[in-house]
C-alpha atoms as a PDB file:
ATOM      1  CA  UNK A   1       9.048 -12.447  24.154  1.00  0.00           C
ATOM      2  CA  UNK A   2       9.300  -9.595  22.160  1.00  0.00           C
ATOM      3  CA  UNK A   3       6.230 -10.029  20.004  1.00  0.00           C
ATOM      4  CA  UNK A   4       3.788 -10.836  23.355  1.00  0.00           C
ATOM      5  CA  UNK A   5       2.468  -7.369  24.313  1.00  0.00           C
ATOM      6  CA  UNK A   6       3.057  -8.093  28.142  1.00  0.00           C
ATOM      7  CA  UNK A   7       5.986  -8.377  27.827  1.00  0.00           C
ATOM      8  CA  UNK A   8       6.696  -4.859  25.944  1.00  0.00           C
ATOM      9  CA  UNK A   9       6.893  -3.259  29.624  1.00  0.00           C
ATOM     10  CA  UNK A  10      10.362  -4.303  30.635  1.00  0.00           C
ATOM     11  CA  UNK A  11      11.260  -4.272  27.199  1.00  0.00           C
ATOM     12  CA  UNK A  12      10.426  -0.370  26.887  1.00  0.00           C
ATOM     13  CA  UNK A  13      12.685   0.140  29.972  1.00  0.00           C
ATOM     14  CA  UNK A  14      15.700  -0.663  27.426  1.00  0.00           C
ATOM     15  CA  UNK A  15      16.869   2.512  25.419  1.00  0.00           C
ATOM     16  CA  UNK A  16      18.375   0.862  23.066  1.00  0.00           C
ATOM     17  CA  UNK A  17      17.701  -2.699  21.434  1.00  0.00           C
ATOM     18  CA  UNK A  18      19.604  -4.075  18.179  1.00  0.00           C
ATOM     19  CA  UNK A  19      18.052  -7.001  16.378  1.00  0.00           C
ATOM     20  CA  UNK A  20      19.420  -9.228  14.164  1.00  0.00           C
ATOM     21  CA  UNK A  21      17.504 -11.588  12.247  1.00  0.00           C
ATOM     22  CA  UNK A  22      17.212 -13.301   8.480  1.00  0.00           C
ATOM     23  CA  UNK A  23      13.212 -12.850   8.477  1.00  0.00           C
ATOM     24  CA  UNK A  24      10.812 -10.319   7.428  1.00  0.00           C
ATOM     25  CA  UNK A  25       9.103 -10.032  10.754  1.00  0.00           C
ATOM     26  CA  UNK A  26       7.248  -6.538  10.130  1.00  0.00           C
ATOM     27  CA  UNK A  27       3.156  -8.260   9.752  1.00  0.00           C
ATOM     28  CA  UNK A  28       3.658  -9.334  13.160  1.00  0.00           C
ATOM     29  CA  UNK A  29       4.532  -5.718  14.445  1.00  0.00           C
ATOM     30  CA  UNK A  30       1.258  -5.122  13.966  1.00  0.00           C
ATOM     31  CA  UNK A  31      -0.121  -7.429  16.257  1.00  0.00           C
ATOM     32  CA  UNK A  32       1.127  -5.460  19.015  1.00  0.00           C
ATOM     33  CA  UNK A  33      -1.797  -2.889  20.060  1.00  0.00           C
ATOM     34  CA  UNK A  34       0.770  -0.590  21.408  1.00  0.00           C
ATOM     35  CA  UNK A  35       2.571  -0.527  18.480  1.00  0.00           C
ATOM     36  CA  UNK A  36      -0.355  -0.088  15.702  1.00  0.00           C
ATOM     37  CA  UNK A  37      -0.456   3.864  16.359  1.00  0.00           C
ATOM     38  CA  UNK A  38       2.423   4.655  15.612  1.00  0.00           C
ATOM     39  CA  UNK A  39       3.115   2.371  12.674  1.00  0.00           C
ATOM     40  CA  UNK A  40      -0.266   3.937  11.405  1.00  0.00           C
ATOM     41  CA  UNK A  41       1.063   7.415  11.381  1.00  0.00           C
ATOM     42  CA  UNK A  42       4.728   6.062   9.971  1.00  0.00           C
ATOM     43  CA  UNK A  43       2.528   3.863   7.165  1.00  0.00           C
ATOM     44  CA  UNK A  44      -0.798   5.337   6.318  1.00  0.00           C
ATOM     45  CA  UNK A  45      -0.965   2.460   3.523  1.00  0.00           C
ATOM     46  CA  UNK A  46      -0.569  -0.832   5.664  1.00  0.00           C
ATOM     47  CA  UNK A  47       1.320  -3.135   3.007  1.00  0.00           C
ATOM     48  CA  UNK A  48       3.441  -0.016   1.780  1.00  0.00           C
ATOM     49  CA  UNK A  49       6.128  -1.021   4.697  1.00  0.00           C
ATOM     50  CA  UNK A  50       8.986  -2.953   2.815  1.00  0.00           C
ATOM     51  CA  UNK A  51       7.969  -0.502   0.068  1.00  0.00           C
ATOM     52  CA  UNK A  52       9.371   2.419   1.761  1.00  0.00           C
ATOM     53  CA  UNK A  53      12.176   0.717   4.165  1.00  0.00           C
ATOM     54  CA  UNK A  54      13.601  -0.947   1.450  1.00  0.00           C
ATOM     55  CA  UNK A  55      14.173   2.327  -1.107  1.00  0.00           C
ATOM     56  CA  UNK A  56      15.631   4.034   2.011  1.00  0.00           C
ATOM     57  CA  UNK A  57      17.897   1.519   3.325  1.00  0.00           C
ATOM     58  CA  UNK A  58      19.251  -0.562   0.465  1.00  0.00           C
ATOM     59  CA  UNK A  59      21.656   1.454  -1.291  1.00  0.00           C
ATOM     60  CA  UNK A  60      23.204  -0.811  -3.973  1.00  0.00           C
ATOM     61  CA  UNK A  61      26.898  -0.101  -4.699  1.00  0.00           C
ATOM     62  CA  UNK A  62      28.373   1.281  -8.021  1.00  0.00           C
ATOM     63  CA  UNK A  63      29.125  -2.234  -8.903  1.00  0.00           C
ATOM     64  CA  UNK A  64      25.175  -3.192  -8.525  1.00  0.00           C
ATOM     65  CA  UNK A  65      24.151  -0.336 -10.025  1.00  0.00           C
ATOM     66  CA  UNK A  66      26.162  -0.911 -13.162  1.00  0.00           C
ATOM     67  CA  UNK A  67      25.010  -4.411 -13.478  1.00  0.00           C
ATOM     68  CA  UNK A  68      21.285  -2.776 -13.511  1.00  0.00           C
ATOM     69  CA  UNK A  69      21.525   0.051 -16.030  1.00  0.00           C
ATOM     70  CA  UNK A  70      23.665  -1.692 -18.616  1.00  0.00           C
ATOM     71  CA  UNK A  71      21.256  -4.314 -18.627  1.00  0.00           C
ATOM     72  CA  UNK A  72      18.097  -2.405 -18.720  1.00  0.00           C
ATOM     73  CA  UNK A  73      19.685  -0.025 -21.329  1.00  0.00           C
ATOM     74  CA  UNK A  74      21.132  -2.625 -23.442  1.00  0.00           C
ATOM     75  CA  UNK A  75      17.933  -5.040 -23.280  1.00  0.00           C
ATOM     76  CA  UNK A  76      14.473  -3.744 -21.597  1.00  0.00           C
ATOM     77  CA  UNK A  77      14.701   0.484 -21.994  1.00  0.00           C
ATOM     78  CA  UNK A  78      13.475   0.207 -25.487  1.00  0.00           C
ATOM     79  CA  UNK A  79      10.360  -2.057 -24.803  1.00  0.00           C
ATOM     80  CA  UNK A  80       6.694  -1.119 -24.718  1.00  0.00           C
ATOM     81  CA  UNK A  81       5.967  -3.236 -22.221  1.00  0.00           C
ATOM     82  CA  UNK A  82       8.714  -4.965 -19.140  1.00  0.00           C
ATOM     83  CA  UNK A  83       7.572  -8.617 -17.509  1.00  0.00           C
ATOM     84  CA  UNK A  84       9.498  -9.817 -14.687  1.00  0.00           C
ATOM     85  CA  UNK A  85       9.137 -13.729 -14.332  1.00  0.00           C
ATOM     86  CA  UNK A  86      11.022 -14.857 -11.310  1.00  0.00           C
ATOM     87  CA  UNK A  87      11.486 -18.524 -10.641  1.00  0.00           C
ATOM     88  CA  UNK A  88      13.248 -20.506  -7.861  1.00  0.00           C
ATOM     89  CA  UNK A  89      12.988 -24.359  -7.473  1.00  0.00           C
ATOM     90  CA  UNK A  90      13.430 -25.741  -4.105  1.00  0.00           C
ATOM     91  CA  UNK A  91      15.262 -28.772  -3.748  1.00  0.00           C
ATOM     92  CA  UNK A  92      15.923 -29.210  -6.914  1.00  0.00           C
ATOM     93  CA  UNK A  93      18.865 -28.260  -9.282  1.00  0.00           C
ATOM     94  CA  UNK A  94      17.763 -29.364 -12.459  1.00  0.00           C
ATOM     95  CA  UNK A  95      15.261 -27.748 -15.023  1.00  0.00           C
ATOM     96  CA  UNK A  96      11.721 -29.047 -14.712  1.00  0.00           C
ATOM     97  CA  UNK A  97       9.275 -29.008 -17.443  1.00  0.00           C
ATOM     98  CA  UNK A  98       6.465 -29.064 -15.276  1.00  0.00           C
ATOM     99  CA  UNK A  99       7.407 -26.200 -14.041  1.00  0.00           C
ATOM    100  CA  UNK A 100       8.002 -23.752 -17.742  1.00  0.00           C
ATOM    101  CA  UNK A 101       4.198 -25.533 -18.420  1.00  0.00           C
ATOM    102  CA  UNK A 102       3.277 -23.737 -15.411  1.00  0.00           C
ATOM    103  CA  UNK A 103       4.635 -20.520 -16.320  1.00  0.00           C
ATOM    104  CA  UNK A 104       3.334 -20.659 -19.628  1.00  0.00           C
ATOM    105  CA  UNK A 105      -0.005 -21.353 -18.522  1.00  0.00           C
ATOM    106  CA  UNK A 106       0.058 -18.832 -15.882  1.00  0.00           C
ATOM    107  CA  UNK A 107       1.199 -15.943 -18.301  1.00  0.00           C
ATOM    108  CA  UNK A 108      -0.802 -16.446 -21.218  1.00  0.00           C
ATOM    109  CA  UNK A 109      -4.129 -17.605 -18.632  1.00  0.00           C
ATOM    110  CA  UNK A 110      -3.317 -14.111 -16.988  1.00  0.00           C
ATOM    111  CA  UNK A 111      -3.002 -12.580 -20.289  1.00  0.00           C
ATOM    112  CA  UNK A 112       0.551 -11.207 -19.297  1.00  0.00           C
ATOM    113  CA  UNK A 113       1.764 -13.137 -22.494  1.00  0.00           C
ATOM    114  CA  UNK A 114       0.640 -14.190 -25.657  1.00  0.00           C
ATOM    115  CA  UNK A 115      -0.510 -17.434 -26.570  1.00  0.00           C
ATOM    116  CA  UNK A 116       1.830 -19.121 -29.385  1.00  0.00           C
ATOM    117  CA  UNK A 117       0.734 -20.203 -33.056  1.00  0.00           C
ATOM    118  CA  UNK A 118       2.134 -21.801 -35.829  1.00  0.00           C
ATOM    119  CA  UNK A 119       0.109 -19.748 -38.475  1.00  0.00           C
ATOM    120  CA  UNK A 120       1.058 -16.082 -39.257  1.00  0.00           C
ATOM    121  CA  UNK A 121      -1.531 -13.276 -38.475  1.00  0.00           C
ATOM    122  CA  UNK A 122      -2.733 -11.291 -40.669  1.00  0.00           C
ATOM    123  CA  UNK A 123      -2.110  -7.703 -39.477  1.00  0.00           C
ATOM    124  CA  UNK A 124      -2.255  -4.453 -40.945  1.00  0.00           C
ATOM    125  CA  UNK A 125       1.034  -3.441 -42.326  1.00  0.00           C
ATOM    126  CA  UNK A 126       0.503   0.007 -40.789  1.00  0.00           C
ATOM    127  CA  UNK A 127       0.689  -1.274 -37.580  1.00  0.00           C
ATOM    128  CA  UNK A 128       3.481  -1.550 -35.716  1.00  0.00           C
ATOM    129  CA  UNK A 129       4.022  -4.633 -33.383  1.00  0.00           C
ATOM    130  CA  UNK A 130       4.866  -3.310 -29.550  1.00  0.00           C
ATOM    131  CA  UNK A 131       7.477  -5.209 -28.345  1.00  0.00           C
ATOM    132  CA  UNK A 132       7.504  -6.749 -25.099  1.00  0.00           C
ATOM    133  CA  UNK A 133       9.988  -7.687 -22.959  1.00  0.00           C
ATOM    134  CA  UNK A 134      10.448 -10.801 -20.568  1.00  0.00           C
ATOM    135  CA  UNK A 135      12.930 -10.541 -18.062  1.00  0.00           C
ATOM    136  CA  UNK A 136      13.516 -14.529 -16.359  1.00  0.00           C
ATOM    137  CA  UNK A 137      15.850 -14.543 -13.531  1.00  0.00           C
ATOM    138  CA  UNK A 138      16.844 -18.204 -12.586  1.00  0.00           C
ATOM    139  CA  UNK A 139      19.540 -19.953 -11.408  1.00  0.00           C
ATOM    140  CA  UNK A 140      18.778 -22.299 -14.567  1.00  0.00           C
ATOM    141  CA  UNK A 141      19.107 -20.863 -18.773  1.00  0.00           C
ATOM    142  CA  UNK A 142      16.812 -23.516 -19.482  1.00  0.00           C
ATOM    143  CA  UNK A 143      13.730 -21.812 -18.372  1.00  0.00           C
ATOM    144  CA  UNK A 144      14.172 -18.431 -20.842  1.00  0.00           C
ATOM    145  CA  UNK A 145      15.794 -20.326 -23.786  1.00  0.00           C
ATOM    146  CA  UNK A 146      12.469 -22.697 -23.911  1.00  0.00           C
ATOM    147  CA  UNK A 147      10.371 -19.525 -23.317  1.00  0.00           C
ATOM    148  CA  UNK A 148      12.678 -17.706 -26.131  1.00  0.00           C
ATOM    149  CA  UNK A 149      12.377 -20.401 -28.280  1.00  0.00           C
ATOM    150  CA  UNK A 150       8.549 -20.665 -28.299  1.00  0.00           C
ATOM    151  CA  UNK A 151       8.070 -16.644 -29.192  1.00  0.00           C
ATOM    152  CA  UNK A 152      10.944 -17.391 -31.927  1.00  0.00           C
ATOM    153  CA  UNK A 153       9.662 -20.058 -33.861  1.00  0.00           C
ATOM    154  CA  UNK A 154       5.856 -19.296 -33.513  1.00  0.00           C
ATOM    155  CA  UNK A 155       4.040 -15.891 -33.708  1.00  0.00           C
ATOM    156  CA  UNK A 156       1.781 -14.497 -31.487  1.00  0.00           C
ATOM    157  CA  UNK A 157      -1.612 -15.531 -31.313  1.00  0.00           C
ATOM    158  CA  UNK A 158      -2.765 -11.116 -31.638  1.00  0.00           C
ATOM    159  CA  UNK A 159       0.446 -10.646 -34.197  1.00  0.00           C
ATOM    160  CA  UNK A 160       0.412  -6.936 -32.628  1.00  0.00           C
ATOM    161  CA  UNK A 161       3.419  -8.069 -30.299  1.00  0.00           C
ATOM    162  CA  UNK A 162       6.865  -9.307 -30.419  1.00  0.00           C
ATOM    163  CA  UNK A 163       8.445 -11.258 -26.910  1.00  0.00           C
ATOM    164  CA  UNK A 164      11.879 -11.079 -26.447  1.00  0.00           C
ATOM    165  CA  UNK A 165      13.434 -12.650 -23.580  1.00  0.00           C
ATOM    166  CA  UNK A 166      16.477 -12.220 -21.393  1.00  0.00           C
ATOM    167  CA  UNK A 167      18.393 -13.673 -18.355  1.00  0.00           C
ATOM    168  CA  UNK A 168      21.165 -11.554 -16.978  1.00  0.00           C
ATOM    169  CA  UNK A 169      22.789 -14.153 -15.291  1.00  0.00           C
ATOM    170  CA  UNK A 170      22.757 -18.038 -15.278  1.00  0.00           C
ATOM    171  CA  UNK A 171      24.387 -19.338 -12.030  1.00  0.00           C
ATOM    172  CA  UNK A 172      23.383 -22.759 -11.555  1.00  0.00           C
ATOM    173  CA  UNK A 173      23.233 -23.327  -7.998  1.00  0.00           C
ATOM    174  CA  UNK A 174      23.057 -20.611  -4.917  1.00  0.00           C
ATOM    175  CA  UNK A 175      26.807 -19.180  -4.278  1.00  0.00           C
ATOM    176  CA  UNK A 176      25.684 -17.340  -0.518  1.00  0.00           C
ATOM    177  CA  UNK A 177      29.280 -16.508   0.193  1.00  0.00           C
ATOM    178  CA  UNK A 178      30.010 -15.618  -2.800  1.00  0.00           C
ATOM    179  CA  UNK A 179      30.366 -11.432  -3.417  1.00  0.00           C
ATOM    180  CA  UNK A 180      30.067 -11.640  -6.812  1.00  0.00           C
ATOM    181  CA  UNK A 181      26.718 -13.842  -6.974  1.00  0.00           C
ATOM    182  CA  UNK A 182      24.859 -11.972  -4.578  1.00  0.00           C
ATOM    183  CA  UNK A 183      25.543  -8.770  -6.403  1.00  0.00           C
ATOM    184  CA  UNK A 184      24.347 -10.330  -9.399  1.00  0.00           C
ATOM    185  CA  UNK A 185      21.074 -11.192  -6.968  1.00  0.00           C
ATOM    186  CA  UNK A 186      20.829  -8.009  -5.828  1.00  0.00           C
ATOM    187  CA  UNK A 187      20.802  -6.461  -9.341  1.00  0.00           C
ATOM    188  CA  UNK A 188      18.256  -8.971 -10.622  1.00  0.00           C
ATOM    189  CA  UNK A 189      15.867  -8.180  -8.131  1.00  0.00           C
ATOM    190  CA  UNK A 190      15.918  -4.324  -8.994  1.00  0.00           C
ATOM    191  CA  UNK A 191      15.798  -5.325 -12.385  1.00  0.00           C
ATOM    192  CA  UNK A 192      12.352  -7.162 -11.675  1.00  0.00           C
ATOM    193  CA  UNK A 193      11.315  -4.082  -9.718  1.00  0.00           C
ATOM    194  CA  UNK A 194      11.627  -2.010 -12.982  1.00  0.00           C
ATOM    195  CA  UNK A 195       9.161  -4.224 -14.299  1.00  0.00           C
ATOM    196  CA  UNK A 196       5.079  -3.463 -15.605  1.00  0.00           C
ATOM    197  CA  UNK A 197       4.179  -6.908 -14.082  1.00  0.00           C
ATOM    198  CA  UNK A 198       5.792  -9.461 -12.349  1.00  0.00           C
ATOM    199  CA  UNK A 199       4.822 -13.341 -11.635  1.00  0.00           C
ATOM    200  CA  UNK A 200       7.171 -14.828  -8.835  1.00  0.00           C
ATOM    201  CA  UNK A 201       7.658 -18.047  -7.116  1.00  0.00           C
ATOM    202  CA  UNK A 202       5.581 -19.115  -4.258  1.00  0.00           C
ATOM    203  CA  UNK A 203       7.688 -18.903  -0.458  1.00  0.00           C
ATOM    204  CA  UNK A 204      10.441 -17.191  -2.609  1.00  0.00           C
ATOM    205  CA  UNK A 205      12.842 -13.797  -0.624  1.00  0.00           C
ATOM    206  CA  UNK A 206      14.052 -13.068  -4.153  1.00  0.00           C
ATOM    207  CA  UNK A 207      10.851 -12.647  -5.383  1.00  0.00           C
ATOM    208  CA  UNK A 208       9.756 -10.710  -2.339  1.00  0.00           C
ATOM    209  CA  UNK A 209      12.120  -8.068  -1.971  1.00  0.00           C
ATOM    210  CA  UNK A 210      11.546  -7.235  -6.108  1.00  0.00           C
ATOM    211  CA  UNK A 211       8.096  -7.333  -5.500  1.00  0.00           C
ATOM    212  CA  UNK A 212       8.361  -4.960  -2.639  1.00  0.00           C
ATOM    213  CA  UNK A 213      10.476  -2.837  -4.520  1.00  0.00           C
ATOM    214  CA  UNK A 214       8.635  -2.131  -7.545  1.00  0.00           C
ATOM    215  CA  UNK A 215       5.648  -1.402  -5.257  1.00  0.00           C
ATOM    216  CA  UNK A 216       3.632  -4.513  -7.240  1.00  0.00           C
ATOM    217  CA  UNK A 217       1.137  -7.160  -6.691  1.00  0.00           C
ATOM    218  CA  UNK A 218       2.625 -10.405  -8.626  1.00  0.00           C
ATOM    219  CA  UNK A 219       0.848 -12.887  -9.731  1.00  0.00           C
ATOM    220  CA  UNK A 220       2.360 -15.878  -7.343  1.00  0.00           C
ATOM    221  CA  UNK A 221       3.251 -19.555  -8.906  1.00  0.00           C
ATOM    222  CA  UNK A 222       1.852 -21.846  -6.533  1.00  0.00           C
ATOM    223  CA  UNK A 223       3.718 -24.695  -5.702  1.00  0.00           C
ATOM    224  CA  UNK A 224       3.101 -27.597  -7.611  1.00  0.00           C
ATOM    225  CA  UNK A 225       1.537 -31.136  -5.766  1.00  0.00           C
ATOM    226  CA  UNK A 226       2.475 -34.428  -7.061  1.00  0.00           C
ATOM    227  CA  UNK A 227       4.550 -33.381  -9.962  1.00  0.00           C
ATOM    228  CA  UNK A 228       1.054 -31.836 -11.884  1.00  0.00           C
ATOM    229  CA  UNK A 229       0.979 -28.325 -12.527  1.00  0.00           C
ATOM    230  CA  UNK A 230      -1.538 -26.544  -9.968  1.00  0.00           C
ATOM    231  CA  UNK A 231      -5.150 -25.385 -11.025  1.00  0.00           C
ATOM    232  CA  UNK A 232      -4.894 -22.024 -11.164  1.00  0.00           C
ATOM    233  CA  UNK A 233      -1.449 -22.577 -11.961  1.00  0.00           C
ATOM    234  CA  UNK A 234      -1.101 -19.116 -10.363  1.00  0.00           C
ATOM    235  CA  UNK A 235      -2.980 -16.394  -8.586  1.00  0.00           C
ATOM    236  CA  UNK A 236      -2.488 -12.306  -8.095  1.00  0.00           C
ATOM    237  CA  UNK A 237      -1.441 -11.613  -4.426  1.00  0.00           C
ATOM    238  CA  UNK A 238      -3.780  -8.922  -1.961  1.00  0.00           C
ATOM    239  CA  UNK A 239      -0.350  -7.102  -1.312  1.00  0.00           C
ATOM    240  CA  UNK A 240       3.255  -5.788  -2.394  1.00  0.00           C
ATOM    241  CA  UNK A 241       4.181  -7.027   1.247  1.00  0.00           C
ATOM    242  CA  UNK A 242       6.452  -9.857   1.733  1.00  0.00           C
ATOM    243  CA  UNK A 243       5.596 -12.987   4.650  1.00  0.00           C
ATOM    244  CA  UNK A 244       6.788 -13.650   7.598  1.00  0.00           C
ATOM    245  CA  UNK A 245       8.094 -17.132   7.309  1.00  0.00           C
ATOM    246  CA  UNK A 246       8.490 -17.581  10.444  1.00  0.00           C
ATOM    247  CA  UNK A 247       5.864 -15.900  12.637  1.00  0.00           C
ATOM    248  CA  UNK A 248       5.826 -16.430  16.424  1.00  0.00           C
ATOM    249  CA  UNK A 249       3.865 -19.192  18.682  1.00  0.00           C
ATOM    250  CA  UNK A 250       4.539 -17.964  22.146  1.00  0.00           C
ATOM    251  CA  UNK A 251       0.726 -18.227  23.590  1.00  0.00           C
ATOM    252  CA  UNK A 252       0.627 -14.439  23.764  1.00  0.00           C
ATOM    253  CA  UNK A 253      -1.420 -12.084  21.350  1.00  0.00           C
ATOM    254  CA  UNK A 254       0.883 -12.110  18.454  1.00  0.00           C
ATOM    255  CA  UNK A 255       0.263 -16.199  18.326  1.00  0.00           C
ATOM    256  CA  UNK A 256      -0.714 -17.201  14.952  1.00  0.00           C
ATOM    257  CA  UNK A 257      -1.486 -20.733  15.103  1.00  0.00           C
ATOM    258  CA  UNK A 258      -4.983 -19.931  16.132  1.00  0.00           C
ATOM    259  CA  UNK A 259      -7.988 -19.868  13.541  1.00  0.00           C
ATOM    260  CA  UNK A 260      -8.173 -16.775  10.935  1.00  0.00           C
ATOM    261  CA  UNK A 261     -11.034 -15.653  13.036  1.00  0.00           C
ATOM    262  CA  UNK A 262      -8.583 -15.302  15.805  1.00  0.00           C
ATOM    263  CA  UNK A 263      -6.150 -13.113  13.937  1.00  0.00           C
ATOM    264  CA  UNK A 264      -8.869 -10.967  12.276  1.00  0.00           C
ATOM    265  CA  UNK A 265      -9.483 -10.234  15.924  1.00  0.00           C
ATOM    266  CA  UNK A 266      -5.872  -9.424  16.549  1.00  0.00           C
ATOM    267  CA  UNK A 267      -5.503  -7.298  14.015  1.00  0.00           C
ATOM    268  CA  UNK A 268      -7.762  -6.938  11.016  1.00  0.00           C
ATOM    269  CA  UNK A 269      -5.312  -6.501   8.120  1.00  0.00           C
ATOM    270  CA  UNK A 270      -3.157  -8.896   9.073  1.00  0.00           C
ATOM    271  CA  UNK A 271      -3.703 -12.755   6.816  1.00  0.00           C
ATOM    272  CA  UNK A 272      -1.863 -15.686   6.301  1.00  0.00           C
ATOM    273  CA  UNK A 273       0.135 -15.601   3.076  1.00  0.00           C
ATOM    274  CA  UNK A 274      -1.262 -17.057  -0.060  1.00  0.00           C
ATOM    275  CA  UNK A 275       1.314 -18.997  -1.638  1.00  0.00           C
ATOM    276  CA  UNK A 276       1.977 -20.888   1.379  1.00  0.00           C
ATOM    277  CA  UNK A 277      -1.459 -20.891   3.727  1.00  0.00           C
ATOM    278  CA  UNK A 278      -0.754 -24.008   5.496  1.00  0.00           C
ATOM    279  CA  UNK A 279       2.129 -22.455   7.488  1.00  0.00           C
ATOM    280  CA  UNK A 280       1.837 -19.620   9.633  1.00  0.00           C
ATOM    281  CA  UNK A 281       2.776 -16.879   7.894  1.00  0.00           C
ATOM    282  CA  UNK A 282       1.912 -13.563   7.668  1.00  0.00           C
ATOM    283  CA  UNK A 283       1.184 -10.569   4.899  1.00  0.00           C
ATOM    284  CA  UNK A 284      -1.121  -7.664   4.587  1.00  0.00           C
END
């Protein structure tokens, strides 16, 4: 009801309305023509939204904030360069290798990393190697010890950098009632938004809300089909906005199950998301 633009005219009539939901639902705001002025003059930059509302709104607690700066201090402040690798595994609570192949192949493919060699380069011994560093947030260690072990025991294939990686926190399995855990998330996610570059998992809110933080474009991990690693294994997203997972179908304008033709008509900077096209959800 609230999304169909006929509907708006009793709503209006309502001074006040409090909403409460667990989705991003902003894209779809924009399907309503009597909202797009406004939200124009609020955003001038379309996929800036979560951007701005979420540096305004979230205000981590001392707590949080500790967990942040003593990490970056202690591990990323010193680095040339920061890359944020985010990476969640639905329904699935083990470590995967087809997955870390996936992230290698993205990274170094993308040129965000290195490739690995056994050989040492031969580099000018007045140059001094930048370091760079690789921040993994997972529920699972295994993903940044393999990646750590690779840059350890192999060089660089340009021998002008050196990888270190981290992991703040190793968890295991999601805690959501938890206090402690999801402060822990919380400070991961600005820690990724501190970040040069960041590659995050495909249909991911973690990876969103650092995304949308930091004010980047990631490079997405799609999601792997029959247990091969996707080709591209990964791809560099339009916009810093998160999706809309769950978009409405109520036979009124803001109803997305159409064609892309039909939405372009709705409202031209509004597309289906591209780590997960098949459903209808929405980004900028």
């Amino acid at each position: 009801m609230f999304f169909c633009q006929g509907d708006q005219s009793l709503i209006r009539k309502v001074p006040w309305l409090i909403v409460k939901s667990d989705n991003y639902f902003v894209p779809s705001l924009w399907l309503l023509p009597s909202f797009q002025s406004e939200l124009t003059k609020l955003f001038p930059k379309k996929d800036t939204v979560f951007h701005h509302l979420g540096r305004y709104l979230i205000h981590p607690t001392n707590q949080v904030w500790g967990l942040v700066t003593r990490f970056y201090n202690a591990y990323l402040s010193r680095a040339d360069e920061r890359l944020g690798i985010q990476i969640r595994v639905f329904h699935h609570a083990g470590f995967l290798q087809l997955v870390l192949d996936q992230v290698v192949s993205c990274t170094q493919r993308e040129k965000l990393l290195p490739e690995a060699q056994e050989e040492e380069v031969n580099i000018s011994k007045k140059t001094t190697p930048k370091l760079r560093a690789v921040l993994v947030t997972s529920l699972n260690p295994e993903y940044s010890n393999n990646l750590k072990r690779v840059y350890w025991e192999r060089v660089s294939s340009t021998g002008d950098v050196i990888i270190g990686v981290y992991q703040a926190s190793q968890e295991m399995h999601q805690q959501r009632n938890k206090k402690l855990h999801n402060q822990k998330a919380l400070a991961e996610m600005y820690l990724l938004s501190l970040a040069d570059n960041i590659v995050t998992s495909a249909w991911s809110t973690f990876g969103y809300v650092a995304q949308g933080l930091g004010g980047m474009k990631p490079w997405i991990l799609y999601k792997p089909e029959n247990y091969t690693v996707p080709d591209p294994p990964c791809g560099r997203a339009t916009s810093m906005e998160p999706c809309f997972h769950s978009p409405p179908l109520y036979g009124c304008e803001a109803d997305t199950g159409g064609t892309d033709d039909s939405l372009k008509i709705a409202s031209p900077f509004v597309r289906r998301c591209e780590d997960r096209r098949k459903l209808y959800s929405l980004t900028f």
